[in-house]
N, C-alpha and C. Protein backbone atom coordinates (compact mmCIF):
# COMPACT_ATOMS: atom_id res chain seq x y z
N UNK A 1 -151.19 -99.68 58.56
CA UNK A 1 -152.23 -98.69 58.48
C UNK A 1 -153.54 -99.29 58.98
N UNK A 2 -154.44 -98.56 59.74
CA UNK A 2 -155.40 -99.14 60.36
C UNK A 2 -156.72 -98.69 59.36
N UNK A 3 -157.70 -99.43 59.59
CA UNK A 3 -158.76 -99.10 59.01
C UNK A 3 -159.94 -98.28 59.81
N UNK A 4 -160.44 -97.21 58.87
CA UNK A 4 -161.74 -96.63 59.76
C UNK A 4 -162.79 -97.23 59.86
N UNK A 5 -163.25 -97.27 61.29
CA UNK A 5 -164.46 -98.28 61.25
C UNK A 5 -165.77 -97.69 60.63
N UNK A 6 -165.97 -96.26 60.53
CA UNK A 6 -167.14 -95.46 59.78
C UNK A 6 -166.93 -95.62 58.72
N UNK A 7 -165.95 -95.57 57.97
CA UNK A 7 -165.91 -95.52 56.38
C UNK A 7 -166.34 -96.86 56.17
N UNK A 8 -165.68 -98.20 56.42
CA UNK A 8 -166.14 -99.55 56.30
C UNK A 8 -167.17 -100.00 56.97
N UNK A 9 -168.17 -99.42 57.48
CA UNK A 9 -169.20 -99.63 58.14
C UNK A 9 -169.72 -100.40 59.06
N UNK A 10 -167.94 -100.80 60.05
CA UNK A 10 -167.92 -101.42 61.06
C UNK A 10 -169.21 -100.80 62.19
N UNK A 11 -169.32 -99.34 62.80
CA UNK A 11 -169.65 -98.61 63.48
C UNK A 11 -170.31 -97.24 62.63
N UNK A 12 -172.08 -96.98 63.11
CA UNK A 12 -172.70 -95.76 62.38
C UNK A 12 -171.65 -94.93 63.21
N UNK A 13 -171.25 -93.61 62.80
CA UNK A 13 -170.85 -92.58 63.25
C UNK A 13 -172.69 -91.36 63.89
N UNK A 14 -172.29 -91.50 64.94
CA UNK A 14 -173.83 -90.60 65.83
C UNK A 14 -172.79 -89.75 66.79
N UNK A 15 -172.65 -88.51 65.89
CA UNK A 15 -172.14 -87.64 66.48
C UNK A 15 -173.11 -86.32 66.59
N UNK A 16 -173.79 -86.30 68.28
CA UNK A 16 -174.43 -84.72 68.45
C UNK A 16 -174.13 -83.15 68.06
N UNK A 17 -174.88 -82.89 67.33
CA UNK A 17 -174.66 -81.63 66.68
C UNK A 17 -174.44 -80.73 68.09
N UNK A 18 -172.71 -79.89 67.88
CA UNK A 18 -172.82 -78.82 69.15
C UNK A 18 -173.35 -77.80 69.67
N UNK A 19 -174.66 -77.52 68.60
CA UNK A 19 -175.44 -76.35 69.00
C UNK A 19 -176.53 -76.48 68.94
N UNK A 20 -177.49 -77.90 68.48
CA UNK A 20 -178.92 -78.12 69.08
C UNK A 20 -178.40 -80.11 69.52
N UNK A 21 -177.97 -80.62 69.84
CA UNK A 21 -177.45 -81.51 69.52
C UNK A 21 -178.88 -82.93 69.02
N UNK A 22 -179.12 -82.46 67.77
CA UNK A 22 -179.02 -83.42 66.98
C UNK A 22 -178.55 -84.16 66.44
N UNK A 23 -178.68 -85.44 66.29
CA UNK A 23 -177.48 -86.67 65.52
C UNK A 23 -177.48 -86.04 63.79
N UNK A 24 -175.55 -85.74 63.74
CA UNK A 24 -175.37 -84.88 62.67
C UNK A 24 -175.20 -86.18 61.33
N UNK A 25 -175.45 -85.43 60.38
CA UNK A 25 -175.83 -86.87 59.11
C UNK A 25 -174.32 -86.65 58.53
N UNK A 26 -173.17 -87.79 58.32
CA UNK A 26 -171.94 -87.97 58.33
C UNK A 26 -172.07 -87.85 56.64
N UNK A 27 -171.28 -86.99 55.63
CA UNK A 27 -171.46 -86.70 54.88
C UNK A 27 -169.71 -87.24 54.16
N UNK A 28 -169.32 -88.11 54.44
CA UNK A 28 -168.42 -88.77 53.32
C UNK A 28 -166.81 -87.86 54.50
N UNK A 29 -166.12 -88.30 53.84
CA UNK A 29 -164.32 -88.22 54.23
C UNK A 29 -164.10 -86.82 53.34
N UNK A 30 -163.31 -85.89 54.27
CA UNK A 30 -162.30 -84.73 53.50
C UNK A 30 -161.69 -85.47 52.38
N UNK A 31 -160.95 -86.60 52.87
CA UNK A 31 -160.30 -87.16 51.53
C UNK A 31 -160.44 -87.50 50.55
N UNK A 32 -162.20 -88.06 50.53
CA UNK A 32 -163.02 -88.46 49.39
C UNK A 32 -163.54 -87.32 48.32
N UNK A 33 -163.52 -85.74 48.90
CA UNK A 33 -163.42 -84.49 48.86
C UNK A 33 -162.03 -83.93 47.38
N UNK A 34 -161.09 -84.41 48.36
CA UNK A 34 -159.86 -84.28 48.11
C UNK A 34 -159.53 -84.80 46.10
N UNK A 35 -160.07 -85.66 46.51
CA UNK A 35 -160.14 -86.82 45.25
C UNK A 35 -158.77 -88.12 45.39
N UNK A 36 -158.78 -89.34 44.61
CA UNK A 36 -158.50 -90.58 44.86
C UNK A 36 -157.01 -90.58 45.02
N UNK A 37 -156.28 -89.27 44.52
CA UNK A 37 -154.65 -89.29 44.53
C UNK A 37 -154.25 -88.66 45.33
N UNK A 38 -155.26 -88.15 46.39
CA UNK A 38 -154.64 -87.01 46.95
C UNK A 38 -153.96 -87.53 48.71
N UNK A 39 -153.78 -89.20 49.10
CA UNK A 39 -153.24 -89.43 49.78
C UNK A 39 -151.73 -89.51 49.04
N UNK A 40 -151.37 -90.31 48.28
CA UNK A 40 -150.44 -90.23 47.67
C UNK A 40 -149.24 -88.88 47.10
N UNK A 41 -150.10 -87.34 47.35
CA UNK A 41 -149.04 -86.34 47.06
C UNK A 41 -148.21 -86.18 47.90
N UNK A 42 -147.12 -85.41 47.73
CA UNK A 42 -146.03 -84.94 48.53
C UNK A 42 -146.94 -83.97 49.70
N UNK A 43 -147.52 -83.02 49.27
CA UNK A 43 -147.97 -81.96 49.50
C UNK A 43 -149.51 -81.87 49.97
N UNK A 44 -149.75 -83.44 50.34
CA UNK A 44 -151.33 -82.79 50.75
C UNK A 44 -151.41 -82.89 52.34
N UNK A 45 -152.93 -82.16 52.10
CA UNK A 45 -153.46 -81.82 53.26
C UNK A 45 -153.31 -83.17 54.29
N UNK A 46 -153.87 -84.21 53.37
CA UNK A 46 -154.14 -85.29 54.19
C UNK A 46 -152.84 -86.05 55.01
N UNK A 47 -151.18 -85.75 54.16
CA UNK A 47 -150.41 -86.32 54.56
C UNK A 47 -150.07 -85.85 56.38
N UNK A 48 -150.83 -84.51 56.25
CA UNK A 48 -150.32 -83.63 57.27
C UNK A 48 -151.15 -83.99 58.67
N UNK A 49 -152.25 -84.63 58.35
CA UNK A 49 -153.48 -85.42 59.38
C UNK A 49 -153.08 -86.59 59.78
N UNK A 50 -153.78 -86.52 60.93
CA UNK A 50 -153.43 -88.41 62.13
C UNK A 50 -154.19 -89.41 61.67
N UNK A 51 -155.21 -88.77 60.97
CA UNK A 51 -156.46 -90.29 61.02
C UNK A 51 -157.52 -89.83 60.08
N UNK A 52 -158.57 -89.98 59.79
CA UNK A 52 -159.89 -90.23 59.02
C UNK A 52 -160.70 -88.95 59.54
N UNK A 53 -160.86 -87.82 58.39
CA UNK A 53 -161.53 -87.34 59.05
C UNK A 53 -162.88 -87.10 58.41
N UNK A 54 -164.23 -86.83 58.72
CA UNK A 54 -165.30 -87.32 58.05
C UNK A 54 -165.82 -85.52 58.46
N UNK A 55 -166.72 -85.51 57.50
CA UNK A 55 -167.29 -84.32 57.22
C UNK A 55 -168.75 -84.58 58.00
N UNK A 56 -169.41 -83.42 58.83
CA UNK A 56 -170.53 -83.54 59.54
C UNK A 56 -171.97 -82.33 59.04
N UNK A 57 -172.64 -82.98 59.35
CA UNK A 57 -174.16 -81.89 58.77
C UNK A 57 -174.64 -82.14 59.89
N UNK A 58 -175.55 -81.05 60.21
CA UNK A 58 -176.56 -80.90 61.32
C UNK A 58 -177.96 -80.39 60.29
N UNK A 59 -178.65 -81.97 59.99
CA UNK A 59 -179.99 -80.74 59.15
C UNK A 59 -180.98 -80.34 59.62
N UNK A 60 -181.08 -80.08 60.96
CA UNK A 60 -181.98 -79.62 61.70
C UNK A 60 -181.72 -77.83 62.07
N UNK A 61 -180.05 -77.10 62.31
CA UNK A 61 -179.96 -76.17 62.26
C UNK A 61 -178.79 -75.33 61.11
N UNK A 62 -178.18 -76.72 60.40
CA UNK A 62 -177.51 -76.27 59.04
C UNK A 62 -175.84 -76.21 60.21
N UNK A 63 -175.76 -76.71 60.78
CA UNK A 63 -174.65 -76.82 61.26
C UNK A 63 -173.30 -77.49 60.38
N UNK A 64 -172.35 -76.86 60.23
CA UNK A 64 -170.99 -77.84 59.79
C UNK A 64 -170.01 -77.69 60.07
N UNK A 65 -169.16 -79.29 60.80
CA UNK A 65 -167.91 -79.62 61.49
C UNK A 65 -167.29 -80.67 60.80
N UNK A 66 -166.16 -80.97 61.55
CA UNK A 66 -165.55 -82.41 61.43
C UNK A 66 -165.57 -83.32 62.33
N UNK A 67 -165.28 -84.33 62.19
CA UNK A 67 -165.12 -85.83 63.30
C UNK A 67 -163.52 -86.08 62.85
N UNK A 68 -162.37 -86.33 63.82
CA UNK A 68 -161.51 -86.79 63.36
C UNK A 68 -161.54 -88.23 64.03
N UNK A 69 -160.82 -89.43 63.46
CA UNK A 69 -160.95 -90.06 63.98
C UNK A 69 -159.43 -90.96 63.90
N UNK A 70 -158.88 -91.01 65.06
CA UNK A 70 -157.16 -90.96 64.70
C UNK A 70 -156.56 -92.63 65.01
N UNK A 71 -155.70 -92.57 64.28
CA UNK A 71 -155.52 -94.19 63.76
C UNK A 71 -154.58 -94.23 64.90
């Protein structure tokens, strides 16, 4: 299993917001969302994903996306 370099703070994540592109403020992992067991279910969301995906804000026009970032 590989590690994300945004979550461990190898690399800031500066991802332009797609509709004023402002640098969007990276607001934590779906999975961290999810809560601490939820890689481990049969049935989750996360088993069903490639890689790390991080939640995005734009607070300049209230924008919100994702970043995936695939292992």
């Amino acid at each position: 299993m590989q590690i994300c370099p945004y979550c461990n703070g190898l690399i800031i994540l500066a991802v332009p917001c797609p509709s004023c592109a402002a640098v969007m403020t990276d607001n934590g992992t779906v999975q961290e969302e999810l809560g601490p067991y939820s890689p481990y279910e049969e049935n989750s969301l996360i088993n069903q994903q490639d890689g790390c995906v991080h939640k995005l804000f734009c607070d300049k026009c209230n924008k919100e996306c994702t970043f995936t970032v695939i292992e």
